[in-house]
C-alpha atoms as a PDB file:
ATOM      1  CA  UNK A   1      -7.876  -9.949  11.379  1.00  0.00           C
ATOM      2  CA  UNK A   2      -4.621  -8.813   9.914  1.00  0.00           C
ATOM      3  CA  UNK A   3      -3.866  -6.266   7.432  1.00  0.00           C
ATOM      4  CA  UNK A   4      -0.078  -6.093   5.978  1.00  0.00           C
ATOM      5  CA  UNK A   5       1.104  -3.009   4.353  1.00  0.00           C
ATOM      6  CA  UNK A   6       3.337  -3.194   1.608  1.00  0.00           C
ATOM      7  CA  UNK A   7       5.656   0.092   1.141  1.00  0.00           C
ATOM      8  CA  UNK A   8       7.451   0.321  -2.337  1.00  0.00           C
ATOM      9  CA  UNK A   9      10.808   1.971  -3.001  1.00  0.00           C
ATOM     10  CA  UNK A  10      11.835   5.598  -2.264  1.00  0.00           C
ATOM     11  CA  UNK A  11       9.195   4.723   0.613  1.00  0.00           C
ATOM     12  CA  UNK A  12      11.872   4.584   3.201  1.00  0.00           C
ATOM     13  CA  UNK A  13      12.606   8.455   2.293  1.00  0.00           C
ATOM     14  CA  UNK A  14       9.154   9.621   3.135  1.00  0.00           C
ATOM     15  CA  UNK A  15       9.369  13.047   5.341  1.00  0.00           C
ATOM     16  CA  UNK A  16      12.501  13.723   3.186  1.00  0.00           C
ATOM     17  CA  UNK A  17      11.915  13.177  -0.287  1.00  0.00           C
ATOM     18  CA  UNK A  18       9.870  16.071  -2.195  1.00  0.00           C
ATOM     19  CA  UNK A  19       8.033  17.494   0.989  1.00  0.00           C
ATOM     20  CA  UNK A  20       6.043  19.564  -1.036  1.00  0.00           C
ATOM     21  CA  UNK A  21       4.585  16.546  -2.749  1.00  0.00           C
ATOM     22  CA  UNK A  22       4.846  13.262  -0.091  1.00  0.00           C
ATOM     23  CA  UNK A  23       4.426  15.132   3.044  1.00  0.00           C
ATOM     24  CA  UNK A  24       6.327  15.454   6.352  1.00  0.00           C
ATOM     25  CA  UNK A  25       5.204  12.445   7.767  1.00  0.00           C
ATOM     26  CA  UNK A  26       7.800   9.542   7.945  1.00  0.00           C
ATOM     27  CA  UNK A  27       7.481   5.665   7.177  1.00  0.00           C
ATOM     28  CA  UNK A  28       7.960   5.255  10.816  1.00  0.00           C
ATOM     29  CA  UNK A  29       5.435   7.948  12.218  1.00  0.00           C
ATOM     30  CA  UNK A  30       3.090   6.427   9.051  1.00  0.00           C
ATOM     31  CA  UNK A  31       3.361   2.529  10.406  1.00  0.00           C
ATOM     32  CA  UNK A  32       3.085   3.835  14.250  1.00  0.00           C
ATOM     33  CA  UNK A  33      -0.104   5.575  12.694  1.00  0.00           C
ATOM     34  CA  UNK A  34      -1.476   2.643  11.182  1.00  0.00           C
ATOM     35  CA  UNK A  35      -0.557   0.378  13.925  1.00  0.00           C
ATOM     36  CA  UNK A  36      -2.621   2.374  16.419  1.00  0.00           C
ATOM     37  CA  UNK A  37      -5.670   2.669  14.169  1.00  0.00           C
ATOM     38  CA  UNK A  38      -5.568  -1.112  13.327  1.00  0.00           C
ATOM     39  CA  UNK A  39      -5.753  -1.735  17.002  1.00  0.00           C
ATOM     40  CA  UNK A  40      -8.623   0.966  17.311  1.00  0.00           C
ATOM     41  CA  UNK A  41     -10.423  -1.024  14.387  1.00  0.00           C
ATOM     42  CA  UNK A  42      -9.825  -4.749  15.914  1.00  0.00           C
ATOM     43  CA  UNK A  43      -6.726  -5.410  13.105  1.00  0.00           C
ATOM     44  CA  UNK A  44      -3.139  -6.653  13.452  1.00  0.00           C
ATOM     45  CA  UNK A  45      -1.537  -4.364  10.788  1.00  0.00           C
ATOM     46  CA  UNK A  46       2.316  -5.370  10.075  1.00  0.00           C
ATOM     47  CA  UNK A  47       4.598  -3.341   8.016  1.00  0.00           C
ATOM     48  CA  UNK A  48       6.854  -3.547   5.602  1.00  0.00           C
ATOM     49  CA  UNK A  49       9.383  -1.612   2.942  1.00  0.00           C
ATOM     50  CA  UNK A  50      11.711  -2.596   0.288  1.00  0.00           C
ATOM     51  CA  UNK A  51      13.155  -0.840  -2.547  1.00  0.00           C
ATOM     52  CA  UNK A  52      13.581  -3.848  -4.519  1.00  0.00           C
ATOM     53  CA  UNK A  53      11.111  -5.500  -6.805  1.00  0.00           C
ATOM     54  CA  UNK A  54      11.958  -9.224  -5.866  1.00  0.00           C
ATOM     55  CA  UNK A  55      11.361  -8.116  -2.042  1.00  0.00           C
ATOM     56  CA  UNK A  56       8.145  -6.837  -2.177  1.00  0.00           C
ATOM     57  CA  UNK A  57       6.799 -10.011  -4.669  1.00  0.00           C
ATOM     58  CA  UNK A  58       8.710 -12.366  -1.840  1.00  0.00           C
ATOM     59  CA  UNK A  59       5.854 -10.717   0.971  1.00  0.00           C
ATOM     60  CA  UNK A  60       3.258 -10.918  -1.040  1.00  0.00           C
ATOM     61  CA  UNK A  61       3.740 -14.671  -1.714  1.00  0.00           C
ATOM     62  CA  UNK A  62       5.631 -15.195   1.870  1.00  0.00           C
ATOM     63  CA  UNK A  63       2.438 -13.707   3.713  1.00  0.00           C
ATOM     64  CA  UNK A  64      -0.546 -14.507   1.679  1.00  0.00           C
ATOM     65  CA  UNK A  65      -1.060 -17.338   4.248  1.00  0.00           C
ATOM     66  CA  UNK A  66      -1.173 -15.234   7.576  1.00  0.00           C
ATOM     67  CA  UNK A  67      -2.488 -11.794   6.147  1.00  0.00           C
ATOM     68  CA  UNK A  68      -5.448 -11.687   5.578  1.00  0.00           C
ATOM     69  CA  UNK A  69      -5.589  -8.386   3.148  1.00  0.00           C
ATOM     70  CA  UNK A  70      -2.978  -5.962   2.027  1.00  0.00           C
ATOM     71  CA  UNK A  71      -2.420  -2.523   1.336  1.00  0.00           C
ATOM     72  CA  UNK A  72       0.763  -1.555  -1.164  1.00  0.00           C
ATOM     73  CA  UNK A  73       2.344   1.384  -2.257  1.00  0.00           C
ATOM     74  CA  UNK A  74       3.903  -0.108  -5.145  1.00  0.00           C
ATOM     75  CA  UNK A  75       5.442   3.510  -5.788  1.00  0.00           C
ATOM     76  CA  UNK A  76       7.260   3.415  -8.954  1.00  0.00           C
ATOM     77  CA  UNK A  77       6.613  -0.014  -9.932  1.00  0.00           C
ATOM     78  CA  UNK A  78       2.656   0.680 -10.408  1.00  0.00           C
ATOM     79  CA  UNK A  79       3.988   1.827 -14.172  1.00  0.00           C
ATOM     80  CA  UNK A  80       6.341  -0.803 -14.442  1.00  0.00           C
ATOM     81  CA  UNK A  81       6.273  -4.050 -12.781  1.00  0.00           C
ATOM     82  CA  UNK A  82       4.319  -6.940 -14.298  1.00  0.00           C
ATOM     83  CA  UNK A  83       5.931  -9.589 -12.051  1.00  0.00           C
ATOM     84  CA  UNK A  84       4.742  -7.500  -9.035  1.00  0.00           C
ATOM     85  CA  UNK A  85       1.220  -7.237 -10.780  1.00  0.00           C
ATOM     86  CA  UNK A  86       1.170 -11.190 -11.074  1.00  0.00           C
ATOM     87  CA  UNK A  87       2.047 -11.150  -7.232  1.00  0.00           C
ATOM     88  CA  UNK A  88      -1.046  -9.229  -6.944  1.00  0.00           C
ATOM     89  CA  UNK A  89      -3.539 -11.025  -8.266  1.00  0.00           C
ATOM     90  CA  UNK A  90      -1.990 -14.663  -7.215  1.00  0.00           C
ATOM     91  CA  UNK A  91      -2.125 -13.805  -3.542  1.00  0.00           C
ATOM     92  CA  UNK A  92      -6.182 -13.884  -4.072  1.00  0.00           C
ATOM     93  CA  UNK A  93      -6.376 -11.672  -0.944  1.00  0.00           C
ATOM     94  CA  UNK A  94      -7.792  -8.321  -1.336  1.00  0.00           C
ATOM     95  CA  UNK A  95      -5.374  -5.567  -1.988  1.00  0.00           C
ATOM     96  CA  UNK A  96      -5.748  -1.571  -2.375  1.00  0.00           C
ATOM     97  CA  UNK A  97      -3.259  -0.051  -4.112  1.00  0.00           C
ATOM     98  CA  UNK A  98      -2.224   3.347  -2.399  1.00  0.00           C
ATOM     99  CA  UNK A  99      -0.711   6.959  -3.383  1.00  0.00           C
ATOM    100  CA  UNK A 100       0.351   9.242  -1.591  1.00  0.00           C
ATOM    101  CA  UNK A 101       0.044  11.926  -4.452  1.00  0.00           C
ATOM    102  CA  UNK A 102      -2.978  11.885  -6.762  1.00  0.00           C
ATOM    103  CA  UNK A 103      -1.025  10.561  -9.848  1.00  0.00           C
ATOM    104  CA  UNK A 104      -3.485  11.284 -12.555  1.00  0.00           C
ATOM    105  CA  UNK A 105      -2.431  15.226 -11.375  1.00  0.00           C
ATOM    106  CA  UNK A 106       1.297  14.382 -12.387  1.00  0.00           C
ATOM    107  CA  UNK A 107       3.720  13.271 -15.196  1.00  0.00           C
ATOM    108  CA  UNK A 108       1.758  11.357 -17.950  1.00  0.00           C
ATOM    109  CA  UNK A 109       3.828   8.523 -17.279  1.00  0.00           C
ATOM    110  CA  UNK A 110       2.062   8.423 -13.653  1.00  0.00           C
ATOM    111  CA  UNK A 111      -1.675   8.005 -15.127  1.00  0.00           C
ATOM    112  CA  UNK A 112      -0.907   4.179 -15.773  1.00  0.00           C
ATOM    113  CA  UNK A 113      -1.119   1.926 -13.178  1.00  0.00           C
ATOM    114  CA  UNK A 114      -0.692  -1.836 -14.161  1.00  0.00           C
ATOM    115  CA  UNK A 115      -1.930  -2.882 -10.336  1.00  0.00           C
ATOM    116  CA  UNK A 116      -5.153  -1.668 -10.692  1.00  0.00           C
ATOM    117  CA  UNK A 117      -6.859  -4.258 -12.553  1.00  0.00           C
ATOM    118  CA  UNK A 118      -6.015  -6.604 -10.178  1.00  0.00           C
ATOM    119  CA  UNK A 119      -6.767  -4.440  -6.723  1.00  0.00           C
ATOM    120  CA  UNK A 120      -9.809  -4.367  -4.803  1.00  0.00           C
ATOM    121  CA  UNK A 121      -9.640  -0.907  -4.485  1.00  0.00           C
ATOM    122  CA  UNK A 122      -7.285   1.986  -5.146  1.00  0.00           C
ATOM    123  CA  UNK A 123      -6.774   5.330  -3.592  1.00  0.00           C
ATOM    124  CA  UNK A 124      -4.829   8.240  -4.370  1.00  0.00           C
ATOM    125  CA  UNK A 125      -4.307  12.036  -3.527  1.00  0.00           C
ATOM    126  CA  UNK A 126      -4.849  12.115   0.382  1.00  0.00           C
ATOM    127  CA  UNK A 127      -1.726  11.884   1.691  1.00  0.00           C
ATOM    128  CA  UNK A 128      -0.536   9.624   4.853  1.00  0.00           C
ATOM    129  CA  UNK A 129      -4.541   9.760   5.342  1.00  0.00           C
ATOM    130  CA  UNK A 130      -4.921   7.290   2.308  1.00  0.00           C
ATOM    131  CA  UNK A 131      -3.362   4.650   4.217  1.00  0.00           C
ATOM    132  CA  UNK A 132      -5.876   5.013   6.858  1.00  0.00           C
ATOM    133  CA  UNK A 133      -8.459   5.479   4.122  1.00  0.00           C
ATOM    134  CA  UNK A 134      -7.613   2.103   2.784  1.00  0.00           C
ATOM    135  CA  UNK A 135      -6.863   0.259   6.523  1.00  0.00           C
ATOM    136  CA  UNK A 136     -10.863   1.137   7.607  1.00  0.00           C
ATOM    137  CA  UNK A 137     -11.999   0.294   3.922  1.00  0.00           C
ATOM    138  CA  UNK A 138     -10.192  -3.489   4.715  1.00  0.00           C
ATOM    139  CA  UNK A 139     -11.717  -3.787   8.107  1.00  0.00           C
ATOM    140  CA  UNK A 140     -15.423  -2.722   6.649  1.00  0.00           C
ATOM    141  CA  UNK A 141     -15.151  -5.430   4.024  1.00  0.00           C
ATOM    142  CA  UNK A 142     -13.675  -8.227   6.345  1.00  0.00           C
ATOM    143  CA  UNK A 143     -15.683  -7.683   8.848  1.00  0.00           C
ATOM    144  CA  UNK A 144     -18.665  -7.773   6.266  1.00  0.00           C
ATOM    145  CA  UNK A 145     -20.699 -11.373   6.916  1.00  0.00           C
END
């Protein structure tokens, strides 16, 4: 089974940007993390970050063949990006969408998430742990007969 996560922009700054509200962690100790639990849990995770919209849409479509789920961190384009919503739902693979920070907690402009709708799951507020959250929800459900 493999599991791709998808890390949105400003991702690449994790451990560095706003501490107080991301975490210490980096995007490489974060993908180490996940790697090593994936292999724990019987999954071939595979990483990947890009600050640009096209980017991220370009995996989604580029690895909806080989992947067999996906978590993403669309970051700021959960409020914004239709095209990467479309991506979403056209890969027909299941998806949770991930925060770091519980966003219904922050600016109002945070509390809408255009993703949703088309995710199998979402989950927000936990930290690096959501990632891990959402990798053993992805196993559970493919592994389901």
């Amino acid at each position: 089974m493999r599991i791709d996560v998808v890390h949105g922009p400003n991702l690449n700054l994790l451990g560095e940007r706003e501490p107080e509200v991301y975490g210490r962690t980096t995007l490489a100790e974060l993908d180490a993390r996940l790697q090593a639990l994936g292999k724990e849990l019987g999954a071939d995770v595979r990483c990947f970050q890009s600050n640009h919209e096209g980017a991220l849409i370009d995996y989604l479509q580029d690895h909806r063949t080989v992947a067999d789920a996906f978590i993403l961190n669309p970051a700021g384009y959960t409020h914004t990006s239709v095209a990467l919503r479309d991506a979403v739902a056209a890969v027909q693979k299941p998806v949770v969408e991930v925060h770091l920070s519980n966003t219904q907690a922050r600016e109002t402009f945070r509390k809408s998430s255009l993703i949703a709708a088309v995710a199998a799951g979402r989950i927000e507020g936990f930290g690096v742990g959501g990632y891990e959250l959402a990798l053993r929800a992805l196993v559970d459900r493919l592994a389901a007969p």
